[in-house]
Every structure is written in C-alpha cells, then in structure tokens.
C-alpha atoms as a PDB file:
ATOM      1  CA  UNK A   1     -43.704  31.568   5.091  1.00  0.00           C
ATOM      2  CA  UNK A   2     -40.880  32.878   2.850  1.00  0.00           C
ATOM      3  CA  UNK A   3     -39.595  36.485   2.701  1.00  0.00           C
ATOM      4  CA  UNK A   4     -39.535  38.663  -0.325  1.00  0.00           C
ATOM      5  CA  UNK A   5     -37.701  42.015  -0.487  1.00  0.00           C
ATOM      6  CA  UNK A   6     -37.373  42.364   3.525  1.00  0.00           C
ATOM      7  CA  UNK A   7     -41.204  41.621   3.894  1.00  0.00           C
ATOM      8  CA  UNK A   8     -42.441  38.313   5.334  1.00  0.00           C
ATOM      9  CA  UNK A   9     -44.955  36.653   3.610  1.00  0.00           C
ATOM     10  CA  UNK A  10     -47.689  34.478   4.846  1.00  0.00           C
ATOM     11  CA  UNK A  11     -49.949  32.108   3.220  1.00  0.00           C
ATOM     12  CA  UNK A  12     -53.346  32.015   3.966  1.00  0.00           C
ATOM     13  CA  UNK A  13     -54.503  29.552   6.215  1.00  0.00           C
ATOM     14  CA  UNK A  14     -56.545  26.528   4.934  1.00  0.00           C
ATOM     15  CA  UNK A  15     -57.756  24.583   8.546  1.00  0.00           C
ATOM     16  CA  UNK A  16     -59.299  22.214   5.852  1.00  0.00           C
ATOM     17  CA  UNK A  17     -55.637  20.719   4.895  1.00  0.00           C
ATOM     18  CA  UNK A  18     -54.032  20.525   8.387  1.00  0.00           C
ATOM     19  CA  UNK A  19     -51.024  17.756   7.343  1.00  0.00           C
ATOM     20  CA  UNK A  20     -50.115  20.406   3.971  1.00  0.00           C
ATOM     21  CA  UNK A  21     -50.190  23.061   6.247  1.00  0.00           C
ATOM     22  CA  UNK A  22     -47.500  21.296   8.904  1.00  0.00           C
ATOM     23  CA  UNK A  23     -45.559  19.739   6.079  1.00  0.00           C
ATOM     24  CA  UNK A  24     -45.181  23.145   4.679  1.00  0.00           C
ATOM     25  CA  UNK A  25     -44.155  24.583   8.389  1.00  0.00           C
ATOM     26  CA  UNK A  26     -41.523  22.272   8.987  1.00  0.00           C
ATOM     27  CA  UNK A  27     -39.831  22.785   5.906  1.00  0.00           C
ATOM     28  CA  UNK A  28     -39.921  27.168   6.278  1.00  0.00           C
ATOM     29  CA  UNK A  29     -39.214  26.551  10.159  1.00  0.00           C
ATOM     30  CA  UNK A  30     -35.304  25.472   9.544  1.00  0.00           C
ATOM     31  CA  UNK A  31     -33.576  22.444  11.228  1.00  0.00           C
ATOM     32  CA  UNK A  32     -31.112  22.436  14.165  1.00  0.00           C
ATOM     33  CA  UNK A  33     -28.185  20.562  13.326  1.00  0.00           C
ATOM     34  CA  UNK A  34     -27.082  18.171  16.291  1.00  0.00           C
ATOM     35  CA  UNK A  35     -23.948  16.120  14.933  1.00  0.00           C
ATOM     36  CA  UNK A  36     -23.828  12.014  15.667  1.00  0.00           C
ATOM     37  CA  UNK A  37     -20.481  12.208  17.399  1.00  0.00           C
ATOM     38  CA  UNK A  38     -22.228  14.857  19.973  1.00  0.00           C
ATOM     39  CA  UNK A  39     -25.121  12.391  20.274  1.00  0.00           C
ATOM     40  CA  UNK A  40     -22.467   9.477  20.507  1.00  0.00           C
ATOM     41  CA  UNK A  41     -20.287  10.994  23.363  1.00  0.00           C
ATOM     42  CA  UNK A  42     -21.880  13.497  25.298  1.00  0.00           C
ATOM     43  CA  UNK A  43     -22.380  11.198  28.328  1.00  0.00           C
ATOM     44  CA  UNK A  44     -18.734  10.808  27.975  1.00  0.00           C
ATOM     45  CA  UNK A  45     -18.165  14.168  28.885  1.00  0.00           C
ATOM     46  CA  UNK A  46     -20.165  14.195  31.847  1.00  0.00           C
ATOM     47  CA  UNK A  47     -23.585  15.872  30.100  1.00  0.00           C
ATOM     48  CA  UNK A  48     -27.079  14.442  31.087  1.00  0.00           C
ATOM     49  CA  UNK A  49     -29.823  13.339  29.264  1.00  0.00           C
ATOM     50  CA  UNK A  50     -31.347  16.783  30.551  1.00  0.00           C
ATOM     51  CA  UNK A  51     -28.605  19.047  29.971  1.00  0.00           C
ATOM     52  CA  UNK A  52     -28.073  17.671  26.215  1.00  0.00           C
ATOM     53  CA  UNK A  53     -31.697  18.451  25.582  1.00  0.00           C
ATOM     54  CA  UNK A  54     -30.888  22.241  27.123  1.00  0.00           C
ATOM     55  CA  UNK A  55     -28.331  22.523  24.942  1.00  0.00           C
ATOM     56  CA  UNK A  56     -29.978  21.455  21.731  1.00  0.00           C
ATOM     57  CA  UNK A  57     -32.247  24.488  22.758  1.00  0.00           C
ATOM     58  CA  UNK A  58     -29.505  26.748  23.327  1.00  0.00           C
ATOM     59  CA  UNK A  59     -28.948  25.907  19.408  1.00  0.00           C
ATOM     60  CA  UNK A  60     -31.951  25.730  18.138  1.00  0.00           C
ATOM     61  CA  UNK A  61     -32.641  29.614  19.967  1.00  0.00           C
ATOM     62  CA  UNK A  62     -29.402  30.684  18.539  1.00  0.00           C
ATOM     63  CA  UNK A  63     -29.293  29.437  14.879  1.00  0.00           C
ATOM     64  CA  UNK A  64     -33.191  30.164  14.511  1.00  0.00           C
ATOM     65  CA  UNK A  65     -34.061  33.100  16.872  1.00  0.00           C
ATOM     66  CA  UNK A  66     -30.653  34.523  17.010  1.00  0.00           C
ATOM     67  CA  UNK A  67     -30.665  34.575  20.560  1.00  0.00           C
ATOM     68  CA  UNK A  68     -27.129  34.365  21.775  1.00  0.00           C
ATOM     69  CA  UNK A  69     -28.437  34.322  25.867  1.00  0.00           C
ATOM     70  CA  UNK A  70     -31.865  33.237  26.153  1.00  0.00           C
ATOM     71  CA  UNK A  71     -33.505  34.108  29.232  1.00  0.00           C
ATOM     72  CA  UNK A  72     -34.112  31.362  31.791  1.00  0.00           C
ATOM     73  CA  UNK A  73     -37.727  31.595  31.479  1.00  0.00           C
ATOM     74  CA  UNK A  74     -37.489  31.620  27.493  1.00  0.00           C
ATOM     75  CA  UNK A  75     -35.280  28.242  28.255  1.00  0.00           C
ATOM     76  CA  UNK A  76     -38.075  26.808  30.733  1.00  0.00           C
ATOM     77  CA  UNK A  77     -40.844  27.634  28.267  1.00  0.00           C
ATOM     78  CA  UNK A  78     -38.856  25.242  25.739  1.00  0.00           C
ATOM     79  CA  UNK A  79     -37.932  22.616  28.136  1.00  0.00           C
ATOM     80  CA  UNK A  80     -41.477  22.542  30.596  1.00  0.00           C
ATOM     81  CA  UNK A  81     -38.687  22.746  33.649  1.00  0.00           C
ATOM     82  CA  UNK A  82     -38.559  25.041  36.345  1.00  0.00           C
ATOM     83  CA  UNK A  83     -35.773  27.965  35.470  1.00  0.00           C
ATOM     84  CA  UNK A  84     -33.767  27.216  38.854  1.00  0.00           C
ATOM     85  CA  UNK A  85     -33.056  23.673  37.603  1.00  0.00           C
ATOM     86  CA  UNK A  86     -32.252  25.445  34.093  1.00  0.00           C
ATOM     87  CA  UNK A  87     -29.953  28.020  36.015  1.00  0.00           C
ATOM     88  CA  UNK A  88     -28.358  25.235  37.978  1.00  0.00           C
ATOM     89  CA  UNK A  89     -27.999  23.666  34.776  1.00  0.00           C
ATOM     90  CA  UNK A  90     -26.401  25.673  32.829  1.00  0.00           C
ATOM     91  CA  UNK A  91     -24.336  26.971  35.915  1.00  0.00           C
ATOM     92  CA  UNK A  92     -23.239  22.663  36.044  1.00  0.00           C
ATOM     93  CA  UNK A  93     -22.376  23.233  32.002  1.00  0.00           C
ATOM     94  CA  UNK A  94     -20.363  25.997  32.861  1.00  0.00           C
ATOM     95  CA  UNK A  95     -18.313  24.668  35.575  1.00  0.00           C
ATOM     96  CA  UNK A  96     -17.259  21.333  33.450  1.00  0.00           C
ATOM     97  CA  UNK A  97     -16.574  23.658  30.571  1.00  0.00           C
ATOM     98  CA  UNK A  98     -19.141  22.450  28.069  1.00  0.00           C
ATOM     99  CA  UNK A  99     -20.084  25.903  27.001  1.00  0.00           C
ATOM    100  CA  UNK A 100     -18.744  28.934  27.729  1.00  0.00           C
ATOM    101  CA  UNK A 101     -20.241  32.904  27.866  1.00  0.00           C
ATOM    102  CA  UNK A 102     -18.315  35.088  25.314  1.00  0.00           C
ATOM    103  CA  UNK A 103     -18.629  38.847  23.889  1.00  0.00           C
ATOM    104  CA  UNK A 104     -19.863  38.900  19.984  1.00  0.00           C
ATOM    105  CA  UNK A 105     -20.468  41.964  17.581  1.00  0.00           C
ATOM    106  CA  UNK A 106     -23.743  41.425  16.277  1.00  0.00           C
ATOM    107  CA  UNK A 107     -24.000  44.688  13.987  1.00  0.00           C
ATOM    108  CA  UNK A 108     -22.065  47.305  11.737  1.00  0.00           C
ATOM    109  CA  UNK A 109     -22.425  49.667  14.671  1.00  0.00           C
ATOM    110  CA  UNK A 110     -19.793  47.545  17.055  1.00  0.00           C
ATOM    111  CA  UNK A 111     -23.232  46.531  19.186  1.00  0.00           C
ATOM    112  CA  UNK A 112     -20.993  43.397  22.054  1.00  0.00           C
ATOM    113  CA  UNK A 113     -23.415  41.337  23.588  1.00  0.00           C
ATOM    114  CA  UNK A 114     -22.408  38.346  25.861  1.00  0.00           C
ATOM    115  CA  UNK A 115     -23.526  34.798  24.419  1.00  0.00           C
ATOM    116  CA  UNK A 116     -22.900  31.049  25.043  1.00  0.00           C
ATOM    117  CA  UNK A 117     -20.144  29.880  23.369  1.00  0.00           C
ATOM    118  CA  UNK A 118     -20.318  26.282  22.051  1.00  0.00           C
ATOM    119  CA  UNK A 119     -16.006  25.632  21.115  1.00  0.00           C
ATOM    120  CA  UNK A 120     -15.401  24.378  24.656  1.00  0.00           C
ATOM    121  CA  UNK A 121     -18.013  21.521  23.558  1.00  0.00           C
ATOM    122  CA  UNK A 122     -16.786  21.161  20.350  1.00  0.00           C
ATOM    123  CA  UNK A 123     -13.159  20.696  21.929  1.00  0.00           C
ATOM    124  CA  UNK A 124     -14.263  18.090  24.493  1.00  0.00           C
ATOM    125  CA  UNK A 125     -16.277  16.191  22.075  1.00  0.00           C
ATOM    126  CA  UNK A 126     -13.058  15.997  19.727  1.00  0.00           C
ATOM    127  CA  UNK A 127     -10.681  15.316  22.616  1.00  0.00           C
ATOM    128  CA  UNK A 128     -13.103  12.181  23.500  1.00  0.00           C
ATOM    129  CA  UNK A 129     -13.512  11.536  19.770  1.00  0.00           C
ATOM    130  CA  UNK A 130      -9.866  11.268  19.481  1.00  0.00           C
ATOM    131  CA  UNK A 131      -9.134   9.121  22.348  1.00  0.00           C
ATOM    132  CA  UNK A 132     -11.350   6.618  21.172  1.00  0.00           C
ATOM    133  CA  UNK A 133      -9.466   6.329  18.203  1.00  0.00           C
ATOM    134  CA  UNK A 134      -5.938   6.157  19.798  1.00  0.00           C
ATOM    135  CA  UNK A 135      -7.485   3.380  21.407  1.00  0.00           C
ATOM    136  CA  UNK A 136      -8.737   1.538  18.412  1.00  0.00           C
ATOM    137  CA  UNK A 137      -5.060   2.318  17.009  1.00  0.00           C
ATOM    138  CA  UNK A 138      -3.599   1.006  19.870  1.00  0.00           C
ATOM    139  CA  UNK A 139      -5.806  -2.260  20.094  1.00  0.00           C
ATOM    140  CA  UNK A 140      -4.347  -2.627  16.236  1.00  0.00           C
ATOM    141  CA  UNK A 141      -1.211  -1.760  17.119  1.00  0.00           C
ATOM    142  CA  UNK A 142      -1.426  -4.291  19.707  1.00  0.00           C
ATOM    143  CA  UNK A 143      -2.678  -7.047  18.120  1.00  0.00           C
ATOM    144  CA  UNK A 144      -0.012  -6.638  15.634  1.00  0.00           C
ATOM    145  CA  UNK A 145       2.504  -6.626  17.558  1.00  0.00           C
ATOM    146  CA  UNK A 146       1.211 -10.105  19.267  1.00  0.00           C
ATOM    147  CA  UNK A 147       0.781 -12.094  16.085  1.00  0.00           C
ATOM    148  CA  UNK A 148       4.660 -11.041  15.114  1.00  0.00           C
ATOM    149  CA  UNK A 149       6.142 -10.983  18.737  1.00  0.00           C
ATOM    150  CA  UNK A 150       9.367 -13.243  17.664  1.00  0.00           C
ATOM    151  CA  UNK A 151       8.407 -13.014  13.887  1.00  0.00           C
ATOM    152  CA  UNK A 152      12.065 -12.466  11.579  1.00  0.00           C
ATOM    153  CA  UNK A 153      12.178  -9.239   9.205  1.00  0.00           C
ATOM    154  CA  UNK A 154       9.625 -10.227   6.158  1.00  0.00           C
ATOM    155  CA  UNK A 155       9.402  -9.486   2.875  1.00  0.00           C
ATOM    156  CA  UNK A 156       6.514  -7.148   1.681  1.00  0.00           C
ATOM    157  CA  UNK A 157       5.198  -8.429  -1.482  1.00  0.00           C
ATOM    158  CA  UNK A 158       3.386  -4.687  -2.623  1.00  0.00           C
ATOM    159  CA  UNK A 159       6.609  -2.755  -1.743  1.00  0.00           C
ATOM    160  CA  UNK A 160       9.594  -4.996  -2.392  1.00  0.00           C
ATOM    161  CA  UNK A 161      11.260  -4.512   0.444  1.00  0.00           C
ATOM    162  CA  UNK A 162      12.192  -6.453   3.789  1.00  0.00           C
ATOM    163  CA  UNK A 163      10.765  -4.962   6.743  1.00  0.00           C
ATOM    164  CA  UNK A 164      10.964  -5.283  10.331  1.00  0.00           C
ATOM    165  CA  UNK A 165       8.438  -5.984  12.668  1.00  0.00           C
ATOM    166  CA  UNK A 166       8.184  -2.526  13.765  1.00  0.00           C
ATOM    167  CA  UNK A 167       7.789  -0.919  10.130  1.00  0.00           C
ATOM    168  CA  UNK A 168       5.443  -3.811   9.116  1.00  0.00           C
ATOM    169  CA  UNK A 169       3.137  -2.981  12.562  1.00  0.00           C
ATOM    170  CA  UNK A 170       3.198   0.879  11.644  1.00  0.00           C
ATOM    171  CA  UNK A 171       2.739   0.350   7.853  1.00  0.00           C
ATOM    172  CA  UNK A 172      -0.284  -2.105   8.297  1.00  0.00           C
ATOM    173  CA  UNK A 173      -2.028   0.721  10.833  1.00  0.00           C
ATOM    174  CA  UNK A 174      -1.686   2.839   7.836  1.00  0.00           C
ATOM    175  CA  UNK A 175      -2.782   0.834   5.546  1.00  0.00           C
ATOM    176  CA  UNK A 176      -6.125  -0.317   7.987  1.00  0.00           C
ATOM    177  CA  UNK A 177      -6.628   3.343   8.384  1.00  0.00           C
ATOM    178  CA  UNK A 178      -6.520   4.910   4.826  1.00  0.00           C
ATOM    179  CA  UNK A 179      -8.489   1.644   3.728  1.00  0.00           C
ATOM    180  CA  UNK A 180      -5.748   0.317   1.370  1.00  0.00           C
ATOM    181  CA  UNK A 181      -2.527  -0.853   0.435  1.00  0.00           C
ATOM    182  CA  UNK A 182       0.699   1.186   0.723  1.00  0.00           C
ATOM    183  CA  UNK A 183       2.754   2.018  -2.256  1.00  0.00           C
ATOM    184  CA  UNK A 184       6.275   1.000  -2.225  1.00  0.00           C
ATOM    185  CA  UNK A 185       7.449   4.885  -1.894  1.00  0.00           C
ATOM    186  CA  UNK A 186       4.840   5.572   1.056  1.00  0.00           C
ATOM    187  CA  UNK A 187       6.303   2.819   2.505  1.00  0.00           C
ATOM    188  CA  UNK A 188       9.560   3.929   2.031  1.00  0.00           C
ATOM    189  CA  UNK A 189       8.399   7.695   3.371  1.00  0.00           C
ATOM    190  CA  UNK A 190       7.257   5.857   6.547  1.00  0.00           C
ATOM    191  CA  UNK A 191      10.199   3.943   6.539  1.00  0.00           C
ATOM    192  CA  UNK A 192      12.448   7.584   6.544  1.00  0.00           C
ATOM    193  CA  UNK A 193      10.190   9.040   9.464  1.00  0.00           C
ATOM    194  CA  UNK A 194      10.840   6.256  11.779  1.00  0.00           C
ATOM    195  CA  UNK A 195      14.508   7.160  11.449  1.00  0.00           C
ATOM    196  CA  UNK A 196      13.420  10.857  12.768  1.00  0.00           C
ATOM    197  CA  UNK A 197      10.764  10.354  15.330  1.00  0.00           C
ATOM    198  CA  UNK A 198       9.536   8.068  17.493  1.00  0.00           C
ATOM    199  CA  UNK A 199       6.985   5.368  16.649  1.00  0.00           C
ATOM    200  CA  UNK A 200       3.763   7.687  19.208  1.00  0.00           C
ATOM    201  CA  UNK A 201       4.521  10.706  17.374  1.00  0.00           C
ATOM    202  CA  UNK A 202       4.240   8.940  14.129  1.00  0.00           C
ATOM    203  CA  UNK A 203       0.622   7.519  15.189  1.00  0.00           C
ATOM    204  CA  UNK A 204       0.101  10.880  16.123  1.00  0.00           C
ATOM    205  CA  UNK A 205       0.590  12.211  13.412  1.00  0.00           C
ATOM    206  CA  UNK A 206      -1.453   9.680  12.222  1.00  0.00           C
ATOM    207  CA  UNK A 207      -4.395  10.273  14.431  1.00  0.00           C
ATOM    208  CA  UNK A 208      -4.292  13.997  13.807  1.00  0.00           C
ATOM    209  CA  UNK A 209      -4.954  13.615   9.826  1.00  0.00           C
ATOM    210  CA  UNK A 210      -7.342  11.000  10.041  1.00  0.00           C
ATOM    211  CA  UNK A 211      -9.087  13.487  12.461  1.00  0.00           C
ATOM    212  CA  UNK A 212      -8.485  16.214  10.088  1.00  0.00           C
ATOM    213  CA  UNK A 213     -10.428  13.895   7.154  1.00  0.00           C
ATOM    214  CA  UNK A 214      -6.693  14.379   5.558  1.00  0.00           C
ATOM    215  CA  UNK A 215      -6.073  10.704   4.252  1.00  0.00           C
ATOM    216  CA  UNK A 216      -2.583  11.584   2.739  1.00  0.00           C
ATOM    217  CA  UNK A 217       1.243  11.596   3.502  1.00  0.00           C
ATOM    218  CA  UNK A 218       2.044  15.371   2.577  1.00  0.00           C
ATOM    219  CA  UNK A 219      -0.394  16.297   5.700  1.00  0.00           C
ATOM    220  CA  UNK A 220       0.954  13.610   7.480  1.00  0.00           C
ATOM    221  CA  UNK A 221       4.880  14.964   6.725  1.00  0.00           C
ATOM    222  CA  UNK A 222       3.837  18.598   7.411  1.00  0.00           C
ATOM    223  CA  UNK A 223       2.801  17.258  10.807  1.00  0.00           C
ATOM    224  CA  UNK A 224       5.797  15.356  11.780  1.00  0.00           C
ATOM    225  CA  UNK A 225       7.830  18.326  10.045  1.00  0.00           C
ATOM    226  CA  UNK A 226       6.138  21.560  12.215  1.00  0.00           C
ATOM    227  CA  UNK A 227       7.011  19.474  15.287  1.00  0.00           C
ATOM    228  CA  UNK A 228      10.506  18.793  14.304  1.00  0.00           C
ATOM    229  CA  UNK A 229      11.115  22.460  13.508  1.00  0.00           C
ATOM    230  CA  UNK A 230       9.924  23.560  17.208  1.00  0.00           C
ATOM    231  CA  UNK A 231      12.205  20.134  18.323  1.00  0.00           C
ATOM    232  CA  UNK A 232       9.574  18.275  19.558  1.00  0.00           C
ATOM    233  CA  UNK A 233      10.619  14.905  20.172  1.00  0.00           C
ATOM    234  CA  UNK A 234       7.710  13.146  23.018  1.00  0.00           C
ATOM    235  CA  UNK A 235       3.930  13.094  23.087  1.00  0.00           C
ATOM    236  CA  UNK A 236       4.326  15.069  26.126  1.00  0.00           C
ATOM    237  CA  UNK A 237       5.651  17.693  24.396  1.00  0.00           C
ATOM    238  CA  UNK A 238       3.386  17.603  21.096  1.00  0.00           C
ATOM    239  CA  UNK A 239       0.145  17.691  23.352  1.00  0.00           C
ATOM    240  CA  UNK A 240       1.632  20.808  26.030  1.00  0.00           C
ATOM    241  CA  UNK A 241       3.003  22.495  22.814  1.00  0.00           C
ATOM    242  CA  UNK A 242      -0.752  22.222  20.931  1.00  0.00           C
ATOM    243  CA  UNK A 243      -2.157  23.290  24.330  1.00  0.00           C
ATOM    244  CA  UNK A 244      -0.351  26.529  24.596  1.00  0.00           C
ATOM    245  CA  UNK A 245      -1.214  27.126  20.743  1.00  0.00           C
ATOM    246  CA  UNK A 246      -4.694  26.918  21.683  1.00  0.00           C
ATOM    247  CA  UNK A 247      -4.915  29.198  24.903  1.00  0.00           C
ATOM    248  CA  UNK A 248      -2.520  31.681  22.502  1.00  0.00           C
ATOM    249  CA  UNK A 249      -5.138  31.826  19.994  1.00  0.00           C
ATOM    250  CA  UNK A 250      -8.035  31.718  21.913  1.00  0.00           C
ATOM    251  CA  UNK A 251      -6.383  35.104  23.860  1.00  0.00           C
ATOM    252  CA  UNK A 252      -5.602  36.414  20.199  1.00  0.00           C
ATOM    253  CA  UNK A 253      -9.200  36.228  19.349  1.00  0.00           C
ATOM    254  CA  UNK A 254     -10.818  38.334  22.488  1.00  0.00           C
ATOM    255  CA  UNK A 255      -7.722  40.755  21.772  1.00  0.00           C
ATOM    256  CA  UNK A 256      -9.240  41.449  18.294  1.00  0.00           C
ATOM    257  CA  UNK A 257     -12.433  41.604  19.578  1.00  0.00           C
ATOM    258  CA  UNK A 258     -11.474  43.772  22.317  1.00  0.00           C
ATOM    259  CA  UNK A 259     -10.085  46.152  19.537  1.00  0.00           C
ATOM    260  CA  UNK A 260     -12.506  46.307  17.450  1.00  0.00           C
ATOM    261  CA  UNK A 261     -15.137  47.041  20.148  1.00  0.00           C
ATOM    262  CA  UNK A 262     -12.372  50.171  21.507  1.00  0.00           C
ATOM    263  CA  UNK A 263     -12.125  51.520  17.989  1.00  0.00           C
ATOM    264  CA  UNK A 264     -16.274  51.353  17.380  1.00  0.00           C
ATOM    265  CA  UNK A 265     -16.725  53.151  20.431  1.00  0.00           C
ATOM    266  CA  UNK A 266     -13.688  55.519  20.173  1.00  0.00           C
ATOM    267  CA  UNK A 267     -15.592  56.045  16.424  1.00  0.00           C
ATOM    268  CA  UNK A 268     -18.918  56.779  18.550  1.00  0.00           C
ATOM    269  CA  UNK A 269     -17.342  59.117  20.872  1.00  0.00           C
ATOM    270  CA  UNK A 270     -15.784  61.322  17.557  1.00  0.00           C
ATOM    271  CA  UNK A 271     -18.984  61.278  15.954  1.00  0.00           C
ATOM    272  CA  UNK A 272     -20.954  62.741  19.238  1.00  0.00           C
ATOM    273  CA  UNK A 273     -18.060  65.788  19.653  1.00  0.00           C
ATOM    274  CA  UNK A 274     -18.216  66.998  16.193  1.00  0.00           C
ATOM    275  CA  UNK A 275     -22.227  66.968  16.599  1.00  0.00           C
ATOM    276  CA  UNK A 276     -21.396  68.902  19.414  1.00  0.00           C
ATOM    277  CA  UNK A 277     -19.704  71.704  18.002  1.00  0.00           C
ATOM    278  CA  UNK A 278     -20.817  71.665  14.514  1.00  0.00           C
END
C-alpha cells in the first residue's frame, strides 16, 4: 500500500504469490521500535514478561494507529487476554510509574485528548541504565585503587607528569571510558578539577557525559562548572538539585499546554459570539 496525493493506494491482490504479497506487507506496515536497553532492564524495573508485551502494544497502537488510549478491548484483541487482567495491568504500570496518562493537542483546532505517556519509562530505564554504570565505574575505581593501595606518586609516561594515586585512579577511569589515552593537558584539566570538587562529583560528571554519548572534556567542564555556579559541592546535592529541575520542567510543560488549550478555546468562544451577532 503506499499513498499518493491523500489517497491510499492498493495493489491488486495476486493469492498466486502469497510470500511477495507478505514481504511487500511488512515492509508498507512500519516497524515498532523497542530499544535493547528497554529489553535489557525492564525486569529491573519491576515490569513482567506480560506487561512488556502490553506495552510494546501500547507503541505499536500509538506510532502506527495513532491511538494515544486504546481501549481495553482494542488492547485484549492484540494481546488474546482478558481486558480485566489488561486493566489491572496497566492500573500495576501506573502505580510503579512506568507510564503515565497525559493531555496532548492532536490538531490545529487545540483538540486535548488524554494519552499514555511513555517519559516515566524512559526515566526509569535511564536511572537503572545509569546505575549499572556507576557500578562498573566503581568496580574500576575499585580495582584501581587495590593494585596501588601503598603505591608512591608515579610518573606518567604520556603526560610527563608525577601523579598521585588518586589522579592516576581518576585519569585511568577516563581513559577506560573514552577508550584511549589522555593527553598531557586533559590530564592536567583533570588534575585542576580535583582541586575544585570532590573525586564523586567528578565521576559524575563523568557518568553524566558518557550517558549523554558526549565523550569530551568541554561537556565534562560545563558539568562540573553549572554545579559550581549553583554551589553544589556533594552527590546529595547534584542528584536533589537535578530532581527539582526535572519536576520544574515537567510542571513548565503542562503549564504551556494548559495555555495553549485556554487560548484555543478562549479563540472558539470569540469565533461563536461574532457568529452570533453578525
């Protein structure tokens, strides 16, 4: 099937070449996109085998049907499951904070319909996602630090320089995570932050880049700098700050949506008295 000028076309249908015909399908049909790290974690985050195979179907109904809140028996008719179990299901989603049910404009006309909203699982995915690699920095971290317990200040061949055990441990996580060796001046650069912030802050910032797909010290140093300029000096107070950024925003969005569903209808209501008394 393709479409042409608003009109959808159909080829005719040859029952003579049956494996054409469903070769053809699947590639006019669309795919549903289901990333490996959802596939990787999701029992992590408390979702069963059935409930990840609901909400592949929530997807798939949204990016192909555009159906934001598919009816229960729509879901059941997907799944073969009984819609209480779906309803329970979803209700079970809902209460861990999976997904979520938010307001959308779907139109030029200000039309709000309620839908599932998939960012919750996108933000629990990435919160496991990240933990696991704090803990494959920490194993590293740890590892160096027990091969060079009592070791003296060494000197770094690449940079140069002598370097204590501390910068060597934080300069070889770097250099394990961006896949290389360090130049002498990023070396110096991390040398300069651990006279500003603590060593967790620094694998933090780290973590965050990496997570990011930034592999560079500029992101790294406009990390460590935004948290210096609102004096944050602990973890604690890097991960409460970033949490209060979040709810802010996420309050910032349903204000603009909000607004812009006021002015449409404020728009509608215009429109309706001058029809009235022109």
């Amino acid at each position: 099937m393709s479409q042409t000028n608003g009109r959808v076309l159909k080829k005719e249908f040859d029952a003579t070449n049956m494996t054409v015909y469903f070769g053809s399908a699947i590639f006019t049909s669309g795919m549903t996109g289901i990333p490996n790290l959802f596939l990787k974690y999701y029992r992590d985050a408390g979702i069963t085998d059935s409930e990840m195979m609901l909400i592949i179907q929530l997807i798939r109904l949204r990016n192909e049907e555009r159906q934001l809140m598919p009816s229960l028996e729509t879901l059941a008719g997907c799944l073969a499951a009984d819609p209480m179990l779906i309803e329970r299901q979803i209700k079970n989603l809902l209460d861990k904070k999976v997904i979520g049910i938010t307001k959308y404009i779907i139109d030029d006309e200000g039309t709000v319909v309620e839908g599932y909203d998939f960012e919750p699982l996108v933000f629990v995915i990435s919160e496991i996602w990240a933990l696991n690699q704090k803990r494959e920095l920490d194993m590293i971290a740890e590892k160096i630090n027990a091969a060079g317990v009592n070791a003296q200040p060494t000197f770094n061949n690449e940079s140069g320089m002598v370097l204590s055990s501390r910068e060597q441990d934080l300069c070889h996580t770097f250099e394990n995570e961006f896949g290389r060796l360090l130049s002498p001046m990023e070396v110096e650069q991390i040398i300069a932050w651990l006279e500003e912030h603590q060593v967790e802050l620094i694998f933090e910032a780290l973590r965050q880049a990496v997570m990011r797909g930034k592999h560079n010290f500029k992101y790294i140093g406009s990390i460590l700098l935004e948290w210096k300029k609102n004096n944050l000096k602990t973890l604690e107070e890097v991960n409460e700050y970033q949490r209060r950024f979040k709810e802010n925003r996420a309050k910032q969005n349903q204000r603009k949506v909000d607004t812009v569903t006021t002015n449409r209808i404020d728009q509608k209501k215009k429109t309706l008295m001058r029809s009235m008394y022109s």
